[in-house]
Protein backbone atom coordinates (compact mmCIF):
# COMPACT_ATOMS: atom_id res chain seq x y z
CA UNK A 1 49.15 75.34 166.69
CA UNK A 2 50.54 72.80 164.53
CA UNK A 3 51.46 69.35 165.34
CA UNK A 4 54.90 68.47 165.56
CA UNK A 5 56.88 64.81 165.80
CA UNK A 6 57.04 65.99 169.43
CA UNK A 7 54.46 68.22 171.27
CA UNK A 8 52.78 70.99 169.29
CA UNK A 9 54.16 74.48 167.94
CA UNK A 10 53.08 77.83 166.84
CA UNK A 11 52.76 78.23 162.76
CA UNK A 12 54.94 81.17 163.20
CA UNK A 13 57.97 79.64 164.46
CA UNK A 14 57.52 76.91 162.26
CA UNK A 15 57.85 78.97 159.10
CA UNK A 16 60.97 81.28 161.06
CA UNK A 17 62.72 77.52 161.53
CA UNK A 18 61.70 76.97 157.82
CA UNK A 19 63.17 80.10 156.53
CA UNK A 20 66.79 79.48 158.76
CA UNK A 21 67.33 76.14 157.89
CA UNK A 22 69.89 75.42 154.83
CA UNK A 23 68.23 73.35 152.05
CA UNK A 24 70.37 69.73 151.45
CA UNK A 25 70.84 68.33 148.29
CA UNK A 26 72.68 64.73 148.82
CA UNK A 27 72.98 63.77 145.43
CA UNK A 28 74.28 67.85 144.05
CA UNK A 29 77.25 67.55 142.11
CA UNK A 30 80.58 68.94 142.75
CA UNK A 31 80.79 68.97 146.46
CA UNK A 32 83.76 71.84 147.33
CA UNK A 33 86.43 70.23 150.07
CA UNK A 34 89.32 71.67 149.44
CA UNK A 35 90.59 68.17 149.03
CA UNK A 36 91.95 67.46 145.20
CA UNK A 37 89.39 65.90 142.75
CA UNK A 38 86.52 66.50 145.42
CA UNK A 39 86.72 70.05 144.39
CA UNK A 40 84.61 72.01 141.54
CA UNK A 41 86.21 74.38 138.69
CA UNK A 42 86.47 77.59 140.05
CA UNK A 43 86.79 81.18 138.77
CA UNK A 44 90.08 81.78 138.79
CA UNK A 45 91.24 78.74 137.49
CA UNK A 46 88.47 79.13 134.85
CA UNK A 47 90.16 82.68 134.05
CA UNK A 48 93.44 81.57 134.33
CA UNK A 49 92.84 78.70 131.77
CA UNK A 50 90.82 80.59 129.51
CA UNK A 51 93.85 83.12 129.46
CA UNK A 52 96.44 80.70 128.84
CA UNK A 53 94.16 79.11 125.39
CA UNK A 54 93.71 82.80 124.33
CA UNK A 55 97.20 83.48 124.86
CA UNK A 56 98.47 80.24 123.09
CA UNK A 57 96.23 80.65 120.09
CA UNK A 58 97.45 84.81 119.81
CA UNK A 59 101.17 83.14 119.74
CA UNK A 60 100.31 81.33 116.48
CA UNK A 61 100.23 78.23 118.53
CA UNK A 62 103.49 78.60 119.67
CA UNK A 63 105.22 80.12 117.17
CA UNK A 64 108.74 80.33 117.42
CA UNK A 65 109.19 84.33 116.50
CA UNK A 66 106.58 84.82 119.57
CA UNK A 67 108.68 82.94 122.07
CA UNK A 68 111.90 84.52 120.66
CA UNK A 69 110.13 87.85 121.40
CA UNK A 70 108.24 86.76 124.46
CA UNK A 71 110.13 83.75 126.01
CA UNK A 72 112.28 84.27 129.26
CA UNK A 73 115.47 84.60 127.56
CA UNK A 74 118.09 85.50 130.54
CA UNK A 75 120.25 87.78 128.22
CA UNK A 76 117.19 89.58 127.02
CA UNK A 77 116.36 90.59 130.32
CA UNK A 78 119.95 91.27 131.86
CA UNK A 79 121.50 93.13 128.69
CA UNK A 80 118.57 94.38 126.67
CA UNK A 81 116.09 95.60 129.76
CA UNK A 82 113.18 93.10 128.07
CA UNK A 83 112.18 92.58 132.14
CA UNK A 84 108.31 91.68 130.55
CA UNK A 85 109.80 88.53 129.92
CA UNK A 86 109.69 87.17 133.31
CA UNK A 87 106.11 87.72 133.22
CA UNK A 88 105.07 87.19 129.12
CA UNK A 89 106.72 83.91 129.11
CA UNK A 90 104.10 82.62 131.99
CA UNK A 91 101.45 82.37 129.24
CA UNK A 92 103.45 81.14 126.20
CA UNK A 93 103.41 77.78 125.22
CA UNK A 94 105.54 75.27 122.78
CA UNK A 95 102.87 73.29 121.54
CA UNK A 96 99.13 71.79 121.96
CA UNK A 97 100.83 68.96 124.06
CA UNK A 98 102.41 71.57 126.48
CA UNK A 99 99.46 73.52 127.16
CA UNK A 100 97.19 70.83 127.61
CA UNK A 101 99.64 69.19 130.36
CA UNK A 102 99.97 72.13 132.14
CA UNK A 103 96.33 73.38 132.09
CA UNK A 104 95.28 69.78 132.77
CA UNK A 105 97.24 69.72 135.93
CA UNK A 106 95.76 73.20 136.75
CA UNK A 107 92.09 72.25 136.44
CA UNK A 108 92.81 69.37 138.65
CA UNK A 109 95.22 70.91 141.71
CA UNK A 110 93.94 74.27 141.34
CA UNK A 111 90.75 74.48 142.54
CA UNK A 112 91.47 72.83 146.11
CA UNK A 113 94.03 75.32 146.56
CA UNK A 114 92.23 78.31 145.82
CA UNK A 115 88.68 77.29 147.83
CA UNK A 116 91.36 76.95 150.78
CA UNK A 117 92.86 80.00 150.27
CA UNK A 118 90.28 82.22 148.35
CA UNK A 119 90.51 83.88 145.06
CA UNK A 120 92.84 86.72 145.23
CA UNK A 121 95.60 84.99 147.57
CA UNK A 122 95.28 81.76 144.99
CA UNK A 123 95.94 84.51 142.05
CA UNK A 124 98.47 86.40 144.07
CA UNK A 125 100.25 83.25 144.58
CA UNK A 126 99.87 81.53 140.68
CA UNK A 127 101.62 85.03 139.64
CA UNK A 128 104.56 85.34 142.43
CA UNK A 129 105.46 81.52 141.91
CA UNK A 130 105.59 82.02 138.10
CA UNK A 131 107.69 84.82 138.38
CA UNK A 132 110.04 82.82 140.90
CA UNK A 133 109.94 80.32 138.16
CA UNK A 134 111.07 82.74 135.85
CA UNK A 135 113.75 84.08 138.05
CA UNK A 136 114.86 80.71 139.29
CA UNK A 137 115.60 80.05 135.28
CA UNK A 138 117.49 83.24 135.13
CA UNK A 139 119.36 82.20 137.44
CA UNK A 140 120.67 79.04 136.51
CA UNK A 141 119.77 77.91 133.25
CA UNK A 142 122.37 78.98 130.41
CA UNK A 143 121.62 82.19 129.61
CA UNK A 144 121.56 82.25 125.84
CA UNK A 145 118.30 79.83 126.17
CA UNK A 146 114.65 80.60 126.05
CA UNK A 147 112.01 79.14 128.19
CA UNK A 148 108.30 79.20 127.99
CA UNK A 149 105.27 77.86 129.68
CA UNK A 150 102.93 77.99 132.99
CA UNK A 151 105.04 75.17 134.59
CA UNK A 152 106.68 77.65 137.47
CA UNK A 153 103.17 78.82 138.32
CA UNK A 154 101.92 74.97 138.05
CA UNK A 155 104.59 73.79 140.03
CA UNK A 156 103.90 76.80 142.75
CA UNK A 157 100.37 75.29 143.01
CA UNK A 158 101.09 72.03 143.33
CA UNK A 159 103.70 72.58 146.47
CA UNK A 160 101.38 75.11 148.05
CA UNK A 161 98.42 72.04 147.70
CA UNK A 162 101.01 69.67 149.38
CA UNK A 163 101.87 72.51 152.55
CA UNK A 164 98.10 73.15 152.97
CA UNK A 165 97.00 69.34 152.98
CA UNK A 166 99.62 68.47 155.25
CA UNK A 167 99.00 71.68 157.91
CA UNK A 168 95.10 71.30 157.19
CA UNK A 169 95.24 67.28 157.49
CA UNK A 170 94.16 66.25 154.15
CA UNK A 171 95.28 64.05 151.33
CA UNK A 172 98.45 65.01 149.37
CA UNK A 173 100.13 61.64 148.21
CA UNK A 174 98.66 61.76 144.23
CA UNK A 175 99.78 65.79 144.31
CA UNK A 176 103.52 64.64 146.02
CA UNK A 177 103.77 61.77 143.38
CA UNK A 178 102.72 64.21 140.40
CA UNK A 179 105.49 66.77 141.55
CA UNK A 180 108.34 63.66 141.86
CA UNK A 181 107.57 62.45 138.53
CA UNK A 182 107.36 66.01 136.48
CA UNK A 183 110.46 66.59 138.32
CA UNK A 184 112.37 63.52 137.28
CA UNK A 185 111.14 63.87 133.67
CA UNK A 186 111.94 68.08 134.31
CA UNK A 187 115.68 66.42 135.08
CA UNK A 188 116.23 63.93 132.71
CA UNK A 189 115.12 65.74 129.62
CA UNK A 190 117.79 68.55 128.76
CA UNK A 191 114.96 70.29 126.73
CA UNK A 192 112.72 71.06 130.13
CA UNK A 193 113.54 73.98 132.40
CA UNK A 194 113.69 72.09 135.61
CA UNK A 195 115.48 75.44 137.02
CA UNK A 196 111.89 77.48 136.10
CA UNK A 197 109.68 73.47 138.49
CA UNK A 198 111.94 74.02 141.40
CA UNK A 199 111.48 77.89 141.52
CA UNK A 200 107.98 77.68 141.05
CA UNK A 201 107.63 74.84 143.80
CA UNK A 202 109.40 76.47 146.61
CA UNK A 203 107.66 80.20 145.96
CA UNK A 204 104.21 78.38 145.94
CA UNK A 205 105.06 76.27 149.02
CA UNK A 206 106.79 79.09 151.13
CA UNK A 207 103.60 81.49 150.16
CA UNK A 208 101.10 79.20 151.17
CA UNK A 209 102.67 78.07 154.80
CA UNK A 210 102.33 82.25 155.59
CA UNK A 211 98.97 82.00 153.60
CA UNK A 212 97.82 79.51 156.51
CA UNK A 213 99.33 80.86 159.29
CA UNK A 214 97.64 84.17 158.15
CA UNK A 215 93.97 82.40 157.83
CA UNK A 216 94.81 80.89 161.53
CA UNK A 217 94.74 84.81 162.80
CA UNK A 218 91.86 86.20 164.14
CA UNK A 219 92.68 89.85 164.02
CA UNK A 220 92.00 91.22 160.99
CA UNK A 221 95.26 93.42 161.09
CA UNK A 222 98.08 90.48 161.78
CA UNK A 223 96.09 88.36 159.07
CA UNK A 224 96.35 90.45 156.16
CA UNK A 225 99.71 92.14 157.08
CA UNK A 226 100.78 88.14 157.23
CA UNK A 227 99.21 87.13 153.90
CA UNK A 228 100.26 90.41 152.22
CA UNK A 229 103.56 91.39 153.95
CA UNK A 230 105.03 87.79 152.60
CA UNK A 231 104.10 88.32 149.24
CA UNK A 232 106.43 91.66 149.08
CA UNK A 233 108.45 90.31 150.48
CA UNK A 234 108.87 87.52 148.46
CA UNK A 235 108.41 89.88 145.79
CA UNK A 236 110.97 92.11 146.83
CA UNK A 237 113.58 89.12 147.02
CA UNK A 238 112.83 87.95 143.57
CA UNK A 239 113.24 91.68 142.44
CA UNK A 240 116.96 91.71 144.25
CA UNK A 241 117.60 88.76 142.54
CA UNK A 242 116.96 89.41 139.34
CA UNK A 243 118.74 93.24 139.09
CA UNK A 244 121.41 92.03 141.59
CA UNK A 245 122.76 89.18 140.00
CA UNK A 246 123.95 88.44 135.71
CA UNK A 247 122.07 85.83 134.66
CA UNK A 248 123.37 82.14 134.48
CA UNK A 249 126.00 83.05 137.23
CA UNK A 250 124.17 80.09 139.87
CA UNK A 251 126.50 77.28 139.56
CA UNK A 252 125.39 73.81 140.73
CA UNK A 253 127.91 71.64 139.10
């Protein structure tokens, strides 16, 4: 028997109790909460940042043939078929000042959102709200222009971060402040696609209410035909959107 704080015990249970018990570090680094800046770097974010540099530095640093070629150019798309360009333009950047804005923004909103939602939904998500981005500037912004950058997908982040804090109770005001302000800027500067932030914003906020609702489920069948059955959906609605409808042909003047 071994002595204990309290009465005696066997060595056997002792080590079993040993063995079960979870090891505590107090002082580790990079606790994972789910809650913005409490959260580490994780592996998709990683990826998706690492892809974004590559991508940027295979452009020439944004050269301006590769977003002619690349860029979400409305036309391109309606009257020449070029439908990559909804998807291409997502990792194309203008400059070193772009990139680093929009990866910066990533690195910090990002991982909350995808330890709350887990690494395939977070991805699943980054891509649809990009590509609502994308369509969102097809719609509206003149359609001679070209576009480029993460922004939609950003944007999508950031709004599903602000419907996840506020269903899961956590803190959103720095994330609600950072979308106001890009948005104002977004408006006030004729050279931002605004149209490419507020289609990115309300893909990644609509995504991640069903994302939640589907985590809430404890069937295994209603959860992932929740999760997954919104993104076709939503999918399928950007799709009509973009076939059904010329580009530029949104009016909200």
């Amino acid at each position: 028997m071994v002595q204990a704080p309290v009465g005696w015990q066997c060595p056997d249970c002792v080590g079993a109790a040993a063995k079960r018990s979870p090891t505590v570090r107090p002082f580790a680094r990079g606790a994972n909460t789910g809650i913005i800046g409490s959260t580490n770097p994780t592996p998709a974010v990683i990826a998706l940042v690492a892809l974004n540099v590559v991508c940027f530095v295979a452009s020439g640093f944004g050269s301006a043939s590769v977003i002619d070629k690349l860029g979400m150019w409305p036309n391109g798309v309606h009257y020449l078929h070029e439908d990559y360009r909804v998807v291409t333009s997502m990792f194309l950047h203008l400059d070193v000042l772009h990139i680093v804005s929009n990866m910066f923004t990533l690195l910090i909103v990002g991982p909350a959102v995808e330890f709350m939602l887990g690494r395939t939904r977070f991805v699943t998500l980054y891509m649809l709200a990009g590509i609502g981005g994308s369509v969102a500037f097809y719609l509206i912004a003149p359609a001679p222009s070209v576009a480029a950058g993460a922004s939609g997908a950003i944007f999508g982040v950031m709004g599903a971060y602000v419907v996840l804090a506020l269903r899961q109770h956590k803190p959103m005001g720095p994330v609600v402040a950072l979308i106001a302000i890009n948005l104002v800027i977004g408006f006030a500067d004729p050279n931002i696609g605004w149209q490419a932030h507020v289609g990115g914003l309300v893909v990644g906020a609509a995504l991640a209410f069903f994302d939640d609702v589907a985590l809430g489920l404890r069937a295994q069948g209603p959860r992932l035909a929740v999760a997954w059955g919104s993104s076709a959906a939503t999918l399928a609605v950007l799709a009509a959107l973009l076939f059904g409808i010329a580009p530029g042909h949104v009016n909200l003047s």
